[in-house]
N, C-alpha and C. Protein backbone atom coordinates (compact mmCIF):
# COMPACT_ATOMS: atom_id res chain seq x y z
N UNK A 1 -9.31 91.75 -22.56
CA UNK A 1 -8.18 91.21 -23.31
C UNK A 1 -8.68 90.11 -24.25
N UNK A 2 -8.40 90.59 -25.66
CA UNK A 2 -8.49 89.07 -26.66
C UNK A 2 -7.67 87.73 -25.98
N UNK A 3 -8.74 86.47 -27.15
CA UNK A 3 -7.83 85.47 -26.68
C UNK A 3 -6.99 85.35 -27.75
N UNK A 4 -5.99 84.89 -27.83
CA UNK A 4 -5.29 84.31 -29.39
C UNK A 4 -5.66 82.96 -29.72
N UNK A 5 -5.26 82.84 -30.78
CA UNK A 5 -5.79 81.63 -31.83
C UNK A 5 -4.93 80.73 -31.11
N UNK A 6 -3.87 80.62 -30.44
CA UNK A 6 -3.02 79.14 -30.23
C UNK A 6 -3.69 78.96 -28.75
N UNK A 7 -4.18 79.87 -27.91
CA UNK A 7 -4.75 79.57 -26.78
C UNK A 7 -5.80 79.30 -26.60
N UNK A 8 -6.61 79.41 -27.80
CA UNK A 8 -8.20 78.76 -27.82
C UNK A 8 -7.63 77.31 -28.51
N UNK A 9 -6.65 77.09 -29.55
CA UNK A 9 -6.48 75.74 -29.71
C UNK A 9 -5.71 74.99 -28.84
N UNK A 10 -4.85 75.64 -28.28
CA UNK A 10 -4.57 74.91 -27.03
C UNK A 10 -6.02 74.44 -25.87
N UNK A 11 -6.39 75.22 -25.41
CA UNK A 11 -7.54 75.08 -24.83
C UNK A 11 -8.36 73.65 -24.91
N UNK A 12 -8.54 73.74 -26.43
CA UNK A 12 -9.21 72.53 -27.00
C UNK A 12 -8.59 71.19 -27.27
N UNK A 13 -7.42 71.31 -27.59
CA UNK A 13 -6.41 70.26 -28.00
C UNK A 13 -6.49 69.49 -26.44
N UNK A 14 -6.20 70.28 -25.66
CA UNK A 14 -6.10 69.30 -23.98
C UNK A 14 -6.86 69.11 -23.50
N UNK A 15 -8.16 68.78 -24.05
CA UNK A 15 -9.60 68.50 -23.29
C UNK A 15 -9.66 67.32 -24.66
N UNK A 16 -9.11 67.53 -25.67
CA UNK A 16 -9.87 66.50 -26.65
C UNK A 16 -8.16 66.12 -27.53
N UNK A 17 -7.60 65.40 -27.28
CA UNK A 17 -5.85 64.75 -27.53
C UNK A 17 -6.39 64.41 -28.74
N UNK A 18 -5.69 64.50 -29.97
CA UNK A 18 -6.05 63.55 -31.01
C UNK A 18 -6.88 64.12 -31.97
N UNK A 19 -7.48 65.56 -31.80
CA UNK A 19 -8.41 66.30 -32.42
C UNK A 19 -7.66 66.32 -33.19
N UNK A 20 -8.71 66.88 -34.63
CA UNK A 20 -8.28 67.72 -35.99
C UNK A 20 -9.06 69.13 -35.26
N UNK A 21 -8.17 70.08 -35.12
CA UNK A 21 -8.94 71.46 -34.72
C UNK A 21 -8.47 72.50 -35.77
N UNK A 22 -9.51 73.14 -36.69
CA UNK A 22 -8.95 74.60 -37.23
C UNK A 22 -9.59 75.52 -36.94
N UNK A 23 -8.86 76.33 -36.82
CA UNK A 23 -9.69 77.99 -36.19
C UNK A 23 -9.18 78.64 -37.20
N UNK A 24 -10.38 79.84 -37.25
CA UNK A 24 -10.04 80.97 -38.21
C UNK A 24 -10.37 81.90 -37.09
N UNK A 25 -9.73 83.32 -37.32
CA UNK A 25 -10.04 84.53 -36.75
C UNK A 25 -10.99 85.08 -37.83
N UNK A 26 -12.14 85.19 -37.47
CA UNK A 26 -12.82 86.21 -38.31
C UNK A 26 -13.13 87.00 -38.57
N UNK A 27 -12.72 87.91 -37.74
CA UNK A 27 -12.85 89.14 -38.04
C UNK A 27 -11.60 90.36 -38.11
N UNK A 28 -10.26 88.98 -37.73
CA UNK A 28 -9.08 89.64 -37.45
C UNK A 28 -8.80 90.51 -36.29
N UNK A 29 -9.55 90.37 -34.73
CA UNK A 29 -9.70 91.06 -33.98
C UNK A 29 -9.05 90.66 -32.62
N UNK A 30 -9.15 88.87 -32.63
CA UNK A 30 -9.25 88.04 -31.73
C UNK A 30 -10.18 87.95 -30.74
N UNK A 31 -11.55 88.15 -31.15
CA UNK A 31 -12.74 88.02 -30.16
C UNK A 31 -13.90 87.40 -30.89
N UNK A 32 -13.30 87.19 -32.27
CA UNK A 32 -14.66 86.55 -33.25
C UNK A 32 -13.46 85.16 -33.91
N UNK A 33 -14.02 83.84 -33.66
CA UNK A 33 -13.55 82.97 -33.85
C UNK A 33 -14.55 81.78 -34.85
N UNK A 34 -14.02 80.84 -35.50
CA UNK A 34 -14.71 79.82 -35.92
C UNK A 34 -13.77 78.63 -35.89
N UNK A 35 -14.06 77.56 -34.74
CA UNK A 35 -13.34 76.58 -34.42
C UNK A 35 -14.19 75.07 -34.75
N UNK A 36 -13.40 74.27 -35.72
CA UNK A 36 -14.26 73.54 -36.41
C UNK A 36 -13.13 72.26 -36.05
N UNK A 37 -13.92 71.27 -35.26
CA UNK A 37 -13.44 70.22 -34.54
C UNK A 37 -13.87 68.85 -34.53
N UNK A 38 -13.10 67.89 -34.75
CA UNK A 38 -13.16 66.71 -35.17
C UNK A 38 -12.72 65.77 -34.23
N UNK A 39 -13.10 64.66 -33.79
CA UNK A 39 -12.81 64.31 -32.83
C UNK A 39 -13.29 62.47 -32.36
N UNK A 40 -12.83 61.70 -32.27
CA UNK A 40 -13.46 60.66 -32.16
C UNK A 40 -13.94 60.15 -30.90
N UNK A 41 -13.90 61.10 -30.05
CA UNK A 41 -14.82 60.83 -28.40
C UNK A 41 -16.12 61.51 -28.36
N UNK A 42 -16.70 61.91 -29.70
CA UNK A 42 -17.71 62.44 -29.69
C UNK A 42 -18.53 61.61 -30.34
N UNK A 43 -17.95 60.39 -30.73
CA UNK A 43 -18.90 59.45 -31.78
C UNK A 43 -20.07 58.81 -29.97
N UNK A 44 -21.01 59.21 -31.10
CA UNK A 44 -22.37 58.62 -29.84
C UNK A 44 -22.90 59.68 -28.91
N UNK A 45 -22.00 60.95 -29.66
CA UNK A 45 -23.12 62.16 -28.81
C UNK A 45 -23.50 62.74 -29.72
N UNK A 46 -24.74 63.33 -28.89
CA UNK A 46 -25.32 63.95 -30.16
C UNK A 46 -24.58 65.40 -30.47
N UNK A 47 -25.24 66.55 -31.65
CA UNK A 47 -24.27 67.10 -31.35
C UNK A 47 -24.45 68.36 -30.33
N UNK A 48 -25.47 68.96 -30.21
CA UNK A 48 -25.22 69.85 -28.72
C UNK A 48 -24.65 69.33 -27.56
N UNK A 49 -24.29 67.95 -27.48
CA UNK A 49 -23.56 67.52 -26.47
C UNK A 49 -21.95 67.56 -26.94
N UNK A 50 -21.93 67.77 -28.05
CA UNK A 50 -20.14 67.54 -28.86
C UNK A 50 -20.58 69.27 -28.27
N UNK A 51 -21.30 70.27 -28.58
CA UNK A 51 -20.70 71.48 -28.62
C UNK A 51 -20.08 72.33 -27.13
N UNK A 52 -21.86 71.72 -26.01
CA UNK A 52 -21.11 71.49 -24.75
C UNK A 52 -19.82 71.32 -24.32
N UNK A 53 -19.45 70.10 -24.80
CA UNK A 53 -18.18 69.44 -24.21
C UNK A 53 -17.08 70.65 -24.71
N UNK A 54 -16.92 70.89 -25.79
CA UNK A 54 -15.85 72.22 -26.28
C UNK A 54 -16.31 73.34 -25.89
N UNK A 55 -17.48 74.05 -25.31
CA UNK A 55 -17.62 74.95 -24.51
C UNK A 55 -17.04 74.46 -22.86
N UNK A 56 -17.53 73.51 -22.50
CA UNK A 56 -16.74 73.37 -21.27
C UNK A 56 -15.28 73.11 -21.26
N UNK A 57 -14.65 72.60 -22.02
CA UNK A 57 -12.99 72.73 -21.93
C UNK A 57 -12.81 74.54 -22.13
N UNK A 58 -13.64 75.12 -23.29
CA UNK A 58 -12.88 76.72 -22.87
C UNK A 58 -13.13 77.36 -21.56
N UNK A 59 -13.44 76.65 -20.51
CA UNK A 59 -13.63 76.99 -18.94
C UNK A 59 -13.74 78.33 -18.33
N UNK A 60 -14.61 78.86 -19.26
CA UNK A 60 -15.55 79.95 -18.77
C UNK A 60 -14.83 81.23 -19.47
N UNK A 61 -13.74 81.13 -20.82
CA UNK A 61 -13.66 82.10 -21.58
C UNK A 61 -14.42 82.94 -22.37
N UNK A 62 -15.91 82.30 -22.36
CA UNK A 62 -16.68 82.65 -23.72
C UNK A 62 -17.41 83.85 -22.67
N UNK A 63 -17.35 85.17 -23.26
CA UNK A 63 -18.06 86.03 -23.14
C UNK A 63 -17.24 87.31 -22.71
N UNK A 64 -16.42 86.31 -22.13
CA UNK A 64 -14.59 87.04 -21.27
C UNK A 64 -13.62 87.59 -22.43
N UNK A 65 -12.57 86.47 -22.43
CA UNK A 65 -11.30 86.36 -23.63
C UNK A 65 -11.95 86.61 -24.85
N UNK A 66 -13.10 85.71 -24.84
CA UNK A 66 -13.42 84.83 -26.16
C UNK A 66 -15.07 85.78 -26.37
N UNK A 67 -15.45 86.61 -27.77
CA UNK A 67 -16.54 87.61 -27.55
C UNK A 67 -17.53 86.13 -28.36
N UNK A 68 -17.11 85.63 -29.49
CA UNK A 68 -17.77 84.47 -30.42
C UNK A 68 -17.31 83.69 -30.84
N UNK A 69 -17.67 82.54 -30.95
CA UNK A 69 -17.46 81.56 -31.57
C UNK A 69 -17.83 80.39 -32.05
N UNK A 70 -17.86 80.24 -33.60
CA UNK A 70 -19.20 80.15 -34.58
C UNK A 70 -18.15 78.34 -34.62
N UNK A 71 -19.08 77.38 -34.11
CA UNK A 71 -18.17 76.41 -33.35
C UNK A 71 -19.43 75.00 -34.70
N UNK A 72 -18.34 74.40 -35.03
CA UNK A 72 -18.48 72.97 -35.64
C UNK A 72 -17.80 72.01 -35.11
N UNK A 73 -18.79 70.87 -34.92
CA UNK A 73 -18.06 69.74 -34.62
C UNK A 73 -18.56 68.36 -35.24
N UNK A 74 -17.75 67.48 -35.34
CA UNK A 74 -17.53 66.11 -36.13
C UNK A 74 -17.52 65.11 -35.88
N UNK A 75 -17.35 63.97 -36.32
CA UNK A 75 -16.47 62.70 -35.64
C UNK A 75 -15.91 62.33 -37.18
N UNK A 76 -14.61 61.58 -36.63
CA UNK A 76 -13.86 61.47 -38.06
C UNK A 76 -14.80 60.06 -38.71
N UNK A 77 -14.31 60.61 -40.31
CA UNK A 77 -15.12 59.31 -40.94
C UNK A 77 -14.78 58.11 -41.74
């Protein structure tokens, strides 16, 4: 089963309150995603630790719900 776009941003929104999160579907399928996330609890990590942290809030969707996802992250500036 795909995931949908409001349940991967939900997903993310409640692990990180306060985000700027946009997702695109990319391929129009719901299994190819690009979720590009902004966030100010990430200031002082580096960033494979910002990407970590949004792989661990999707709590073990990626490979399941979720087939890709081509993932950016930020801190606001």
């Amino acid at each position: 089963m795909a995931m949908r776009e409001a349940d991967l941003r939900a997903a993310i929104t409640t692990a990180f309150p306060g985000a700027e999160v946009t997702i695109t579907d990319l391929a129009g399928d719901g299994d190819h995603f690009a979720a590009h996330v902004v966030c100010e609890s990430f200031r002082g990590m580096t960033r494979v630790a910002q990407h970590k942290a949004v792989y661990a809030a999707l709590g073990g969707r990626m490979g399941g719900e979720l087939h890709a996802l081509q993932l950016t992250t930020a801190i606001p500036s």
